[in-house]
N, C-alpha and C. Protein backbone atom coordinates (compact mmCIF):
# COMPACT_ATOMS: atom_id res chain seq x y z
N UNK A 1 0.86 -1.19 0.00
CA UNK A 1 0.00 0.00 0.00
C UNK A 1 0.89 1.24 0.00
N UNK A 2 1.05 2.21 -0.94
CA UNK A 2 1.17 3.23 -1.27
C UNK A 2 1.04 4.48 0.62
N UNK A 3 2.14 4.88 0.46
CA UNK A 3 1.71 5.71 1.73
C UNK A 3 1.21 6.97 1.46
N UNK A 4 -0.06 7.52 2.13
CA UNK A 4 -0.47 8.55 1.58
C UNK A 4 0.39 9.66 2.13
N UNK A 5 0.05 10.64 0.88
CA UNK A 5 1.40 11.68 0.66
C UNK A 5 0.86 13.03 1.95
N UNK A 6 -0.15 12.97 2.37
CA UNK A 6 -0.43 13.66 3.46
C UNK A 6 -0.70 13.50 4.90
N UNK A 7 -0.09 12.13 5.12
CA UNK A 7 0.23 11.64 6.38
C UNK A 7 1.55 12.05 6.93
N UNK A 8 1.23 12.66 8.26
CA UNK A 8 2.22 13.19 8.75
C UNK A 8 2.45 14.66 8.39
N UNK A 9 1.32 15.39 8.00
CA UNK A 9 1.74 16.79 7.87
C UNK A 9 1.54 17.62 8.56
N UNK A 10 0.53 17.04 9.37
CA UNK A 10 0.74 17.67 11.05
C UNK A 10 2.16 18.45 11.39
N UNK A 11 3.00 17.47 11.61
CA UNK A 11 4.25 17.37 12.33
C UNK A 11 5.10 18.92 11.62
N UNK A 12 4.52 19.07 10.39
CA UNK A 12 5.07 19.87 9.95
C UNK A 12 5.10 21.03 10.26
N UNK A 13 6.76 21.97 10.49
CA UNK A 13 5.77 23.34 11.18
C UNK A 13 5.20 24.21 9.92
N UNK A 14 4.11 24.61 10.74
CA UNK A 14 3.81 26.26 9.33
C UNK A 14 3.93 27.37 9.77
N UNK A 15 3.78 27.75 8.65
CA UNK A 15 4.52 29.11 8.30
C UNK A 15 4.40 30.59 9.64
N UNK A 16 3.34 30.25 10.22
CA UNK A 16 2.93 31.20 11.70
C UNK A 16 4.03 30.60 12.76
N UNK A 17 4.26 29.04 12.83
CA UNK A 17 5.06 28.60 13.70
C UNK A 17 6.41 29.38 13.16
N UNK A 18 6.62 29.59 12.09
CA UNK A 18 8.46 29.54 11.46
C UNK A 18 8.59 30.93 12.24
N UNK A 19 7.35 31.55 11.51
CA UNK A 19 7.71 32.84 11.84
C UNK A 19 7.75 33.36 13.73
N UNK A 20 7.34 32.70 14.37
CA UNK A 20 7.05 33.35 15.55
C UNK A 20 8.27 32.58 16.23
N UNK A 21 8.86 30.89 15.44
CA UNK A 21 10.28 30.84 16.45
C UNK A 21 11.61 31.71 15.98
N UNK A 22 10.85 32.64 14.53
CA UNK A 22 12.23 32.72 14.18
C UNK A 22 11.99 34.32 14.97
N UNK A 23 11.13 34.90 15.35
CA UNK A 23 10.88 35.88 15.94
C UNK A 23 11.40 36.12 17.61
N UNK A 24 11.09 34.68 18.23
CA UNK A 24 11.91 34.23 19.49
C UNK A 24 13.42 34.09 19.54
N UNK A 25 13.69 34.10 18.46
CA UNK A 25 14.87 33.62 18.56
C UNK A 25 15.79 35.11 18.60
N UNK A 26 15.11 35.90 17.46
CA UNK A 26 16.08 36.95 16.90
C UNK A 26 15.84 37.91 18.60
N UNK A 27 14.42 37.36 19.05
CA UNK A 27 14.18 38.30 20.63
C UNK A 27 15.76 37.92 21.44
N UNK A 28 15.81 36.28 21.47
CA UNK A 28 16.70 36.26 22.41
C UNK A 28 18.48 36.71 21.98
N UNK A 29 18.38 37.05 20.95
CA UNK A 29 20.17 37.38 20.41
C UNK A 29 19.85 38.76 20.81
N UNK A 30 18.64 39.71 20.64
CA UNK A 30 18.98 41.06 20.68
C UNK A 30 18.59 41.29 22.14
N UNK A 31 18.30 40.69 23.17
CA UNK A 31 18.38 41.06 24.34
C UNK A 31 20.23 40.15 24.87
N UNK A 32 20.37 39.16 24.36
CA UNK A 32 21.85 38.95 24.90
C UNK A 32 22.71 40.50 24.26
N UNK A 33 22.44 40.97 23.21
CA UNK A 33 23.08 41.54 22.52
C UNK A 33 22.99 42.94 23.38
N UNK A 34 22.04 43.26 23.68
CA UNK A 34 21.91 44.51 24.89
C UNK A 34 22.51 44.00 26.52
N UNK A 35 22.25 43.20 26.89
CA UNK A 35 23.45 42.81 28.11
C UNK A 35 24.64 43.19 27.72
N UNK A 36 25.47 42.65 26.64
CA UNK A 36 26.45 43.29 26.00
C UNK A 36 27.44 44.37 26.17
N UNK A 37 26.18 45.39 25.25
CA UNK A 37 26.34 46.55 25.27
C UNK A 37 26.16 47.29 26.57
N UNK A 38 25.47 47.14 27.44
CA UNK A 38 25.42 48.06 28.54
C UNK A 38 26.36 47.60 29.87
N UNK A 39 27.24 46.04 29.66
CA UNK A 39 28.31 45.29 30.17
C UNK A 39 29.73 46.55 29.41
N UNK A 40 29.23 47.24 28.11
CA UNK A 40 30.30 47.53 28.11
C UNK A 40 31.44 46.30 27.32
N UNK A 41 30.90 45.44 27.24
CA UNK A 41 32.27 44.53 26.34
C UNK A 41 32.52 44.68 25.13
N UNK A 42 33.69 44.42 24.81
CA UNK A 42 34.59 44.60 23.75
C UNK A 42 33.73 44.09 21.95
N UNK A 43 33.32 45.04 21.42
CA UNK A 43 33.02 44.58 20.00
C UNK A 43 31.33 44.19 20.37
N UNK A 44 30.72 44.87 21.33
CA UNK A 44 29.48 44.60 21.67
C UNK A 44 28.77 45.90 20.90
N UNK A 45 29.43 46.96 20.75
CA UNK A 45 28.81 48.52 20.27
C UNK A 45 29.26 48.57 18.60
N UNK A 46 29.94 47.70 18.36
CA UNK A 46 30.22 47.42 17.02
C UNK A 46 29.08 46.01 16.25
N UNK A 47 28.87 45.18 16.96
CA UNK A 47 27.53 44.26 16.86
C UNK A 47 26.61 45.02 16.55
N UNK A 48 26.04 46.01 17.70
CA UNK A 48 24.65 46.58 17.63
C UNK A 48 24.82 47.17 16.70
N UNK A 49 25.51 47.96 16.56
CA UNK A 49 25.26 48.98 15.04
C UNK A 49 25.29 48.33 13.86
N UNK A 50 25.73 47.45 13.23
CA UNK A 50 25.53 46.28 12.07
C UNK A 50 24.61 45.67 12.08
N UNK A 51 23.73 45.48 13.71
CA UNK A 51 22.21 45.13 13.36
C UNK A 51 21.37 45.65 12.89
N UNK A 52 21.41 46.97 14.08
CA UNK A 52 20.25 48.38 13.29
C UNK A 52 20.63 49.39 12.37
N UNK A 53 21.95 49.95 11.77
CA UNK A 53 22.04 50.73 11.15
C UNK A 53 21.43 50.82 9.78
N UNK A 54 21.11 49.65 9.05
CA UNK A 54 20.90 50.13 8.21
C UNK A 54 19.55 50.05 7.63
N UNK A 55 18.66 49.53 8.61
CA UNK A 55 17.36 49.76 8.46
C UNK A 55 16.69 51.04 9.60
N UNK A 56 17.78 51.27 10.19
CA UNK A 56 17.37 52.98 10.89
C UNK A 56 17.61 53.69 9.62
N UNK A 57 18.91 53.69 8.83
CA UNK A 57 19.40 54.79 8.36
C UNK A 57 17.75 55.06 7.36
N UNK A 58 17.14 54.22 7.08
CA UNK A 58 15.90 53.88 6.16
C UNK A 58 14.95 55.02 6.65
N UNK A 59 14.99 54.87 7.69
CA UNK A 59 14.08 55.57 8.91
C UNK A 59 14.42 57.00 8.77
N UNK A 60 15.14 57.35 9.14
CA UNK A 60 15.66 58.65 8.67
C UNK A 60 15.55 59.30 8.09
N UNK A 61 16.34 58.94 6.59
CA UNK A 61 16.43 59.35 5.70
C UNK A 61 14.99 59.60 4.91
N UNK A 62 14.04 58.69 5.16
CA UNK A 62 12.67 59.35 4.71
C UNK A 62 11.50 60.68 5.84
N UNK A 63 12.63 60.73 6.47
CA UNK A 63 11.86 61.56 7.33
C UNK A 63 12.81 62.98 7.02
N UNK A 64 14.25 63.02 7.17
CA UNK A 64 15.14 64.27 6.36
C UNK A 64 15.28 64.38 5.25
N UNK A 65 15.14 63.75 4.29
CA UNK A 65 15.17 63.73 3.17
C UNK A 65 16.52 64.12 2.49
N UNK A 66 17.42 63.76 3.22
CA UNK A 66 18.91 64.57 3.34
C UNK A 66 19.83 63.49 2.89
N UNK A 67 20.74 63.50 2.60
CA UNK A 67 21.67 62.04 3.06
C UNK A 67 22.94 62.47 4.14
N UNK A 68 23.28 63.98 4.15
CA UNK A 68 24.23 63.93 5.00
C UNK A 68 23.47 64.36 6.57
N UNK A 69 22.32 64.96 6.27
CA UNK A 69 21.69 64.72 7.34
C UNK A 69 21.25 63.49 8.24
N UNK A 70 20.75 63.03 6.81
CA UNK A 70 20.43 61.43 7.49
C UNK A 70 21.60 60.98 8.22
N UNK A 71 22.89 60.89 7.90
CA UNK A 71 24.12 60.61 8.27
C UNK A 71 24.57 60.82 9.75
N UNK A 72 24.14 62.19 10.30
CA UNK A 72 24.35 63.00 11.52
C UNK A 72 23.23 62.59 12.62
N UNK A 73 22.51 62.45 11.79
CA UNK A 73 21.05 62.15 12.58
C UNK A 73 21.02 60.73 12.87
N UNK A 74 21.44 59.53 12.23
CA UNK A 74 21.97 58.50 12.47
C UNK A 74 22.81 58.68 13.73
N UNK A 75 24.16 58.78 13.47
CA UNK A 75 25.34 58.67 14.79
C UNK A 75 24.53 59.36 15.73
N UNK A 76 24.00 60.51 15.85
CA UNK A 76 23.34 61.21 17.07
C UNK A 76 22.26 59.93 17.76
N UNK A 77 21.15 58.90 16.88
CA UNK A 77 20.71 58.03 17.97
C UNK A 77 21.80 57.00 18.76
N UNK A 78 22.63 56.78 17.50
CA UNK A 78 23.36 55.45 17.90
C UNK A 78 24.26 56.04 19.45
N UNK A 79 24.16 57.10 19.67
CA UNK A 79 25.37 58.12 21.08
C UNK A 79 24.11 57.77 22.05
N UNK A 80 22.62 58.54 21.65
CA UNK A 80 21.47 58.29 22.75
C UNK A 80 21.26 57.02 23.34
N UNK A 81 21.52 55.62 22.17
CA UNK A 81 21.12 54.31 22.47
C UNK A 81 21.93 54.24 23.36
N UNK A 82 23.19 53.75 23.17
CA UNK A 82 24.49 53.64 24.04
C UNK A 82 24.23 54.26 25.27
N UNK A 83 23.71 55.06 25.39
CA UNK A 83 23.70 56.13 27.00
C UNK A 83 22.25 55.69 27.54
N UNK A 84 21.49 55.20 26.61
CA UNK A 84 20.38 54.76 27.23
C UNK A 84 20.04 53.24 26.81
N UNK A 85 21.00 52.31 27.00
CA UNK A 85 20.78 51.01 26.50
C UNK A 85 20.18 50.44 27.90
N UNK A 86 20.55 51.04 28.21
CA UNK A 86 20.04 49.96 30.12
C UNK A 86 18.76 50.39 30.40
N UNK A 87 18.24 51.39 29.50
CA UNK A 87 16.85 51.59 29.93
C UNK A 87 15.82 50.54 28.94
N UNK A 88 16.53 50.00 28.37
CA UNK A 88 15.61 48.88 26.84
C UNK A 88 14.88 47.95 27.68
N UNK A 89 13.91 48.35 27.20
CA UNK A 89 12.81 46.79 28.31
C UNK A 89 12.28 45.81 27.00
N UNK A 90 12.74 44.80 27.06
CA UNK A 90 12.48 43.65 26.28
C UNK A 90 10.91 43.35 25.71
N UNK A 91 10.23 43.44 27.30
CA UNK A 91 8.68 43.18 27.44
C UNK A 91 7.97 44.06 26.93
N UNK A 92 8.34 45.32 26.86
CA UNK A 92 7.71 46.35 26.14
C UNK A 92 7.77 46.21 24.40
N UNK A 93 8.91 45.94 23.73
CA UNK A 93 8.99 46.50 22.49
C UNK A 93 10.16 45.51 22.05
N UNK A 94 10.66 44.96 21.03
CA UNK A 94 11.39 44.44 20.36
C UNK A 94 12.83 45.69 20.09
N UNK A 95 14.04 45.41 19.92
CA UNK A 95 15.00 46.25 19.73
C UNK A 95 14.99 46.94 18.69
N UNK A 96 14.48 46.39 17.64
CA UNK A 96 14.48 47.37 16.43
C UNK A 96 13.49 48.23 16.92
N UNK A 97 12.09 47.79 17.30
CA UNK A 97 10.87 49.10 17.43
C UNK A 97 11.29 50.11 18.44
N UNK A 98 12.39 49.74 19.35
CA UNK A 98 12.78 50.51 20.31
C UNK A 98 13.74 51.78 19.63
N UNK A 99 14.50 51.08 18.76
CA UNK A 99 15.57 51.87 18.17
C UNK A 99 14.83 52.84 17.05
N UNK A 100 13.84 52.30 16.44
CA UNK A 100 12.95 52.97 15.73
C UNK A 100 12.33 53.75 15.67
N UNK A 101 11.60 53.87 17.14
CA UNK A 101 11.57 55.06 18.27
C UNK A 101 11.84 56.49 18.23
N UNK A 102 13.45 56.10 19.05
CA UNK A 102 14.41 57.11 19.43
C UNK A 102 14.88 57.70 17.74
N UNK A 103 15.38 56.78 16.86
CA UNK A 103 15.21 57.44 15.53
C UNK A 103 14.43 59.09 15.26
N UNK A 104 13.35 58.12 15.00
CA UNK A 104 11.95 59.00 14.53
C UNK A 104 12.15 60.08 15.47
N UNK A 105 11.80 60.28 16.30
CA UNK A 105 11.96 61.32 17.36
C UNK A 105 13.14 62.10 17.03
N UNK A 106 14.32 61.66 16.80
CA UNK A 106 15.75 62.81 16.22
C UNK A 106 15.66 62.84 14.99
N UNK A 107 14.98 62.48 14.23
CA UNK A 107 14.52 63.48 12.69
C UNK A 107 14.07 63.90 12.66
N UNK A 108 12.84 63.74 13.64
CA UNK A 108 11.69 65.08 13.43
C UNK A 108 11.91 65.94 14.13
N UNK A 109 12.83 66.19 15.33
CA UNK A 109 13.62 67.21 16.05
C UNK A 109 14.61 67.99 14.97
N UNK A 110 15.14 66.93 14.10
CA UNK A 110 16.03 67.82 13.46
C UNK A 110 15.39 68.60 12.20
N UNK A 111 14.19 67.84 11.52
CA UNK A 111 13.37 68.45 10.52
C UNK A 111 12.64 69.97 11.39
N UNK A 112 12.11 69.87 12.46
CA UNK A 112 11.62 70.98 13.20
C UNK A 112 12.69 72.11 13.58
N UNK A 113 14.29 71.99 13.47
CA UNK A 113 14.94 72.30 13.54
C UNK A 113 15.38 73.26 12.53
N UNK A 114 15.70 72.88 11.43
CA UNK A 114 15.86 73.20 10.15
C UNK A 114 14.89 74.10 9.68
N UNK A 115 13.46 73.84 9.89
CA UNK A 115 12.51 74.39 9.24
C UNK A 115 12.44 75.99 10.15
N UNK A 116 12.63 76.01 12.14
CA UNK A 116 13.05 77.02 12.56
C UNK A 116 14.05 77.86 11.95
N UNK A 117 15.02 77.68 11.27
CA UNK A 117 15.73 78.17 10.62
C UNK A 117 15.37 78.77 9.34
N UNK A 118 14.94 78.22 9.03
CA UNK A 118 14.72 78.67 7.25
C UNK A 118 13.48 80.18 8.05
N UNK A 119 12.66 79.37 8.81
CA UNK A 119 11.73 80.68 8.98
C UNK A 119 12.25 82.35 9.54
N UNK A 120 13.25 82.04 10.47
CA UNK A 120 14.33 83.13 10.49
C UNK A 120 14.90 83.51 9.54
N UNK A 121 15.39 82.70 8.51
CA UNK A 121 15.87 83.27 7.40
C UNK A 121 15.04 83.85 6.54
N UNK A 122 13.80 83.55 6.09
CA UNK A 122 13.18 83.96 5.42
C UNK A 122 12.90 85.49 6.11
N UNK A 123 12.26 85.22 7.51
CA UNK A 123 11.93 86.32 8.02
C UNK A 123 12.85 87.86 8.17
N UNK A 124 14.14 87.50 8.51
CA UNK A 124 15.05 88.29 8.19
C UNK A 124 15.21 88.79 6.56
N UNK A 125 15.44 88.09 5.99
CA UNK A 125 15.43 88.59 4.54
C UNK A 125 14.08 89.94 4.28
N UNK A 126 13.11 88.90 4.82
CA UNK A 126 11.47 89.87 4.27
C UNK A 126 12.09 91.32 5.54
N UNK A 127 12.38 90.90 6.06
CA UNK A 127 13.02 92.75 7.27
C UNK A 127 13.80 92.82 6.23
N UNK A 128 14.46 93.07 6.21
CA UNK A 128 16.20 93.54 5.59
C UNK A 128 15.27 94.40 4.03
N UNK A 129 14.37 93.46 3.47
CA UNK A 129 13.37 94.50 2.33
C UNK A 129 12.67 95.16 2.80
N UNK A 130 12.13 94.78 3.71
CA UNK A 130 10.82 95.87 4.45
C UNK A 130 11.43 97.34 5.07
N UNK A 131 12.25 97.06 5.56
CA UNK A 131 12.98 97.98 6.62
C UNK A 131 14.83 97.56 7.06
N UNK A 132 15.27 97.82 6.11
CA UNK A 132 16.72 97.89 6.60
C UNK A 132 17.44 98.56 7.68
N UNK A 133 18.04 97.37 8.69
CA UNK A 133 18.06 98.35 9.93
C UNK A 133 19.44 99.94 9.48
N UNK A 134 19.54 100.04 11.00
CA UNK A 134 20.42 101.41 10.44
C UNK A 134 20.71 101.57 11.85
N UNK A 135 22.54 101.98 11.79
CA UNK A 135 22.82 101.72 13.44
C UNK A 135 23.00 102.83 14.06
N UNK A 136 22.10 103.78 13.55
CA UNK A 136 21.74 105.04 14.63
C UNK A 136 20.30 105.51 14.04
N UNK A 137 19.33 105.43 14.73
CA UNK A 137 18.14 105.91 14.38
C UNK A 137 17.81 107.18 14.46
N UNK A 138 17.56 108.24 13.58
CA UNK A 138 16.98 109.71 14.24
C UNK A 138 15.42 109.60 14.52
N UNK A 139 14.85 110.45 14.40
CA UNK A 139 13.60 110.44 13.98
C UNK A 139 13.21 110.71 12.82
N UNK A 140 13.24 111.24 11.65
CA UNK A 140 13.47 110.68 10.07
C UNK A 140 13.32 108.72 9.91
N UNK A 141 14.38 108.68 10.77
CA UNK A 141 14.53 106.95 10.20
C UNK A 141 13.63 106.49 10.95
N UNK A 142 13.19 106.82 12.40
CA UNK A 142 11.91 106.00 12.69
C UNK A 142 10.74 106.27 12.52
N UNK A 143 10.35 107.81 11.93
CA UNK A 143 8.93 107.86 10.80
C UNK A 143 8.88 106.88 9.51
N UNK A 144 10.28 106.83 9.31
CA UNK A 144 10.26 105.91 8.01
C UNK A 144 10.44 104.73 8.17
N UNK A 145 10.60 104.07 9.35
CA UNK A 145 10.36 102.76 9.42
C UNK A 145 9.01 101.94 10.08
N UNK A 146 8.35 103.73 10.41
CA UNK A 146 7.01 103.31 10.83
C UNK A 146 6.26 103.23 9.87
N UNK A 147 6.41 103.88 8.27
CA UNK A 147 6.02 103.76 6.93
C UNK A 147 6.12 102.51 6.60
N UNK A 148 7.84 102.14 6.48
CA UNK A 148 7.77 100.62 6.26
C UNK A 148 6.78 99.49 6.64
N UNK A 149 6.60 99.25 8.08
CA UNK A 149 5.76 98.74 8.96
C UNK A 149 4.35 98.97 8.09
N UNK A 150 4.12 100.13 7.91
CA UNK A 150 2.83 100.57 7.56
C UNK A 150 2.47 99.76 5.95
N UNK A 151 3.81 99.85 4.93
CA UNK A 151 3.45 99.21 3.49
C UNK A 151 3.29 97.81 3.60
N UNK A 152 4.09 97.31 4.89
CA UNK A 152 3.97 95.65 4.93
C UNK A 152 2.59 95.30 5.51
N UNK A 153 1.96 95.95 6.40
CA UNK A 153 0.63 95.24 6.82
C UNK A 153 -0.32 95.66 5.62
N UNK A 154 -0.13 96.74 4.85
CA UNK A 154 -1.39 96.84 3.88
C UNK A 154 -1.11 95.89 2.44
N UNK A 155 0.65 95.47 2.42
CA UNK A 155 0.76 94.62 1.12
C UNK A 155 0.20 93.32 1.86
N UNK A 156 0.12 93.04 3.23
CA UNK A 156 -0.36 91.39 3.80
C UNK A 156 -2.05 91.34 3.31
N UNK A 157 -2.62 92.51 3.50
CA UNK A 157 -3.94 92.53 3.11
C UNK A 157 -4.13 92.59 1.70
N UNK A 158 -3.62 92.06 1.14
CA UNK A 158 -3.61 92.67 -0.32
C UNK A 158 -3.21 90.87 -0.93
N UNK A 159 -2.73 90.47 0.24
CA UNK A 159 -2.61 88.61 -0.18
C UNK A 159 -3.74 87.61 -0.13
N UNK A 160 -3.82 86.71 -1.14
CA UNK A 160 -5.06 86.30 -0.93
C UNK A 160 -5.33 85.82 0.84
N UNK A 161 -6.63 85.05 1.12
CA UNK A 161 -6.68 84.93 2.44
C UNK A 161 -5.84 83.52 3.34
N UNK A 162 -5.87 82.82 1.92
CA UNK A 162 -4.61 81.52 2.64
C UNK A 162 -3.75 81.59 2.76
N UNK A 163 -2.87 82.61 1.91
CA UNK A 163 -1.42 82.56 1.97
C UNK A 163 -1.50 83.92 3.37
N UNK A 164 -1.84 85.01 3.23
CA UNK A 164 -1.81 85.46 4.18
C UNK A 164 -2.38 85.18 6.04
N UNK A 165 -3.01 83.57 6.38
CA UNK A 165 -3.18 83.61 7.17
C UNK A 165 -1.88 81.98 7.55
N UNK A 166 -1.46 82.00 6.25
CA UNK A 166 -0.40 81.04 6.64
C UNK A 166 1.07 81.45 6.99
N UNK A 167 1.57 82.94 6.40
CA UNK A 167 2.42 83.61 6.64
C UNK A 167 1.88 83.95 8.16
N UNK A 168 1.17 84.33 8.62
CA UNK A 168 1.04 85.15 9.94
C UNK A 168 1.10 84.04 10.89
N UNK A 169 0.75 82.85 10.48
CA UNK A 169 1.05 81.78 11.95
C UNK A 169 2.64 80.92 11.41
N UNK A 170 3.45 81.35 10.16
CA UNK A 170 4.44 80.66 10.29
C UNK A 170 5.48 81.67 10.95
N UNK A 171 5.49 83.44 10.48
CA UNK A 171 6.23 84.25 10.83
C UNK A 171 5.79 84.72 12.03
N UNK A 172 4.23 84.47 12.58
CA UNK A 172 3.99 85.73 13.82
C UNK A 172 3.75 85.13 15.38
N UNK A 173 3.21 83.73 14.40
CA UNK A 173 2.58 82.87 15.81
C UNK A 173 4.10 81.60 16.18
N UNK A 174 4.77 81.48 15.19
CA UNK A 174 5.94 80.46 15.02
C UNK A 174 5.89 79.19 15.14
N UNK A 175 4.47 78.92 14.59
CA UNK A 175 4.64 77.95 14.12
C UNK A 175 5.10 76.98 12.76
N UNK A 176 5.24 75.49 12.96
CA UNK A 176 6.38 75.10 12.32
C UNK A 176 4.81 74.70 11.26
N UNK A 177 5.50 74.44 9.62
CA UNK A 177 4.48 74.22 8.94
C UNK A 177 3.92 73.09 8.97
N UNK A 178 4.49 71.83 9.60
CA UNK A 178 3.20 70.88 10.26
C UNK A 178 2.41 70.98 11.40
N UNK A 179 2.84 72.41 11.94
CA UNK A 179 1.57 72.52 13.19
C UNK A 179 0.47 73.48 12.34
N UNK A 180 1.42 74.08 11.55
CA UNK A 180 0.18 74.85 10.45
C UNK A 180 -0.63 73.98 9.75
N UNK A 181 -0.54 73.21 9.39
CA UNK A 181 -1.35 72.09 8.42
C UNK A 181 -2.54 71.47 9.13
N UNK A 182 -1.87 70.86 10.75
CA UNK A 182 -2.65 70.45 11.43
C UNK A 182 -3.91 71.48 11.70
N UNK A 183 -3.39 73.11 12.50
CA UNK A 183 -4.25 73.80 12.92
C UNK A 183 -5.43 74.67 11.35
N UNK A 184 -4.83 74.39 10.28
CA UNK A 184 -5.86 75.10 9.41
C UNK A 184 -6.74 73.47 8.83
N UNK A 185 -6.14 72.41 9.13
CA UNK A 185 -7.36 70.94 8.34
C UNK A 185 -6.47 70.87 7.08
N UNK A 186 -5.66 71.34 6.56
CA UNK A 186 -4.69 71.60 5.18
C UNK A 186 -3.72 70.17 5.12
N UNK A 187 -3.84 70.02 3.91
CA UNK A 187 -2.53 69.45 3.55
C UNK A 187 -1.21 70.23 3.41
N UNK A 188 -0.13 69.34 4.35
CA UNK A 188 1.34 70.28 4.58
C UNK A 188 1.77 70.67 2.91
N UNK A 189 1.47 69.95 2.03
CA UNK A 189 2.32 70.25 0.33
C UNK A 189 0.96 71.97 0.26
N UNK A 190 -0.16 71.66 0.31
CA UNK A 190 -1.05 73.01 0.45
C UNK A 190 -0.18 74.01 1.15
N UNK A 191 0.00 73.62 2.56
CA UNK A 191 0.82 74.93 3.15
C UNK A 191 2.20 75.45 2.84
N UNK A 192 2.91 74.64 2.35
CA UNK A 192 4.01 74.82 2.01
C UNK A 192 4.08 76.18 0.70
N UNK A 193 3.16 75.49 -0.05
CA UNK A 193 2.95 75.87 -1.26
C UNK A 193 2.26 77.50 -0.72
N UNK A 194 1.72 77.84 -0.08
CA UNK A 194 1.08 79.26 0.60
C UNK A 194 1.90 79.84 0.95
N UNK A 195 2.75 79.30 1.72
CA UNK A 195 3.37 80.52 2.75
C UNK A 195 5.34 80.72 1.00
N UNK A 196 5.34 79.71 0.34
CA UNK A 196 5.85 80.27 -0.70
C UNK A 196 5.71 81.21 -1.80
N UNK A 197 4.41 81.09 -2.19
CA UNK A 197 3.78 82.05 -3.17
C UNK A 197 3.20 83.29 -2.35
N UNK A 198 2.77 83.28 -0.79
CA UNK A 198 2.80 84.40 0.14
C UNK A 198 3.81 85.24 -0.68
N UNK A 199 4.89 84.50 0.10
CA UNK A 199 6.00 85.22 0.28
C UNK A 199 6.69 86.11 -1.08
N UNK A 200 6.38 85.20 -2.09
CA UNK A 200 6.92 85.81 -3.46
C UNK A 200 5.57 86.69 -3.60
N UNK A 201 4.42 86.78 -3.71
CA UNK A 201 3.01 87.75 -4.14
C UNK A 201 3.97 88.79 -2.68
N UNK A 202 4.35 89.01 -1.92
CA UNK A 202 4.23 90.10 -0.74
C UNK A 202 5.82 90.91 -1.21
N UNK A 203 6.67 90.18 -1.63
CA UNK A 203 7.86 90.78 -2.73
C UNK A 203 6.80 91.62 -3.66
N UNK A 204 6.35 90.90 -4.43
CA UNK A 204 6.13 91.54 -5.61
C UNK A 204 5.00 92.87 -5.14
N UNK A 205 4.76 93.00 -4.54
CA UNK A 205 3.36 93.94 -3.91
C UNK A 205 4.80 95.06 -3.05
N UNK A 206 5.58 94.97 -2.84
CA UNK A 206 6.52 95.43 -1.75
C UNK A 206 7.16 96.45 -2.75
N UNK A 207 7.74 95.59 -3.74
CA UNK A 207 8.20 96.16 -4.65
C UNK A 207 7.80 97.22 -5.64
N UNK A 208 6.36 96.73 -6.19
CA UNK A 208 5.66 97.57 -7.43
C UNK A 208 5.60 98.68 -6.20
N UNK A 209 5.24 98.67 -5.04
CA UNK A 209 4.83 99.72 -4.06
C UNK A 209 6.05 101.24 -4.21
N UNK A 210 7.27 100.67 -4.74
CA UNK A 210 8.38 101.59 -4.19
C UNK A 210 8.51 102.76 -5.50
């Protein structure tokens, strides 16, 4: 008698079993692998980083959109992990979701970072046209910089009503343009796109003005 070809397939593991011992398993190398590291032994901080680096750097880099950023922003978690490896709780979170974490959190610190910047820059620039300072004021220069003052709030009214209420909470209220997106219901590529063409329509209104 012929043995039937589906006897014994029980025994077999499937594919939920493969995956959940191979899931136990990789649990127990990356918690030996954090004893390790927070032991401090030799070629233990060189392990961890060949595990996670290069599916953090993934992480990152779609959140800066940078590569040498991504780069900086990388080494900056891998310094936090290290200083905070002894705080990793196993039971909570797997090592990658942990590391994945602290990631996310220092790109979007550094994207919120960057974007503070540019808004100073921008903002300075739009002064430096509006009103160029001057390092002794008489009174001449501060009637005329109360003019200035005066052409910039009537060229803001003169912008349509999105771009001008997106300039006033990125330059007045300081916020960053994903708290703008959130607080107007907008899509961030919408706001982005406002407080740019703001900014060029409030040139061009600044200008024809002179």
């Amino acid at each position: 008698m012929r043995e039937n070809p589906l006897s014994g397939r029980g025994d077999l593991p499937t594919d939920a079993s493969q995956r959940r011992d191979g899931s136990q398993a990789r649990a127990v190398v990356d918690q030996e692998l954090m004893r390790r590291v927070v032991r401090d032994e030799e070629g233990a901080f060189a392990a961890f980083y060949s595990r996670l680096a290069p599916g953090l750097f993934s992480v990152v880099y779609e959140i800066v959109r940078d590569q040498k950023e991504a780069e900086d922003v990388l080494q900056e978690c891998f310094v936090q992990m290290w200083k905070k490896s002894a705080s990793y709780e196993p039971a909570r979170s797997s090592l990658f979701t942990w590391a994945v974490m602290i990631a996310r959190h220092r790109a979007i610190d550094r994207v919120r970072s960057r974007q503070r910047h540019l808004r100073v820059g921008e903002a300075a620039t739009l002064e430096a046209q509006v009103s160029p300072p001057t390092p002794l004021a008489s009174a001449d220069d501060l009637a005329e910089q109360s003019d200035e003052r005066d052409r910039l709030r009537a060229a803001l009214l003169q912008l349509a009503d999105g771009q001008r209420e997106a300039l006033h909470l990125a330059f007045f209220s300081g916020l960053t343009q994903t708290e703008i997106s959130a607080q107007l219901g907008a899509p961030l590529g919408t706001v982005k796109a406002r407080i740019r063409r703001g900014l060029i329509a409030l040139r061009d209104i600044l200008e024809a003005a002179v």
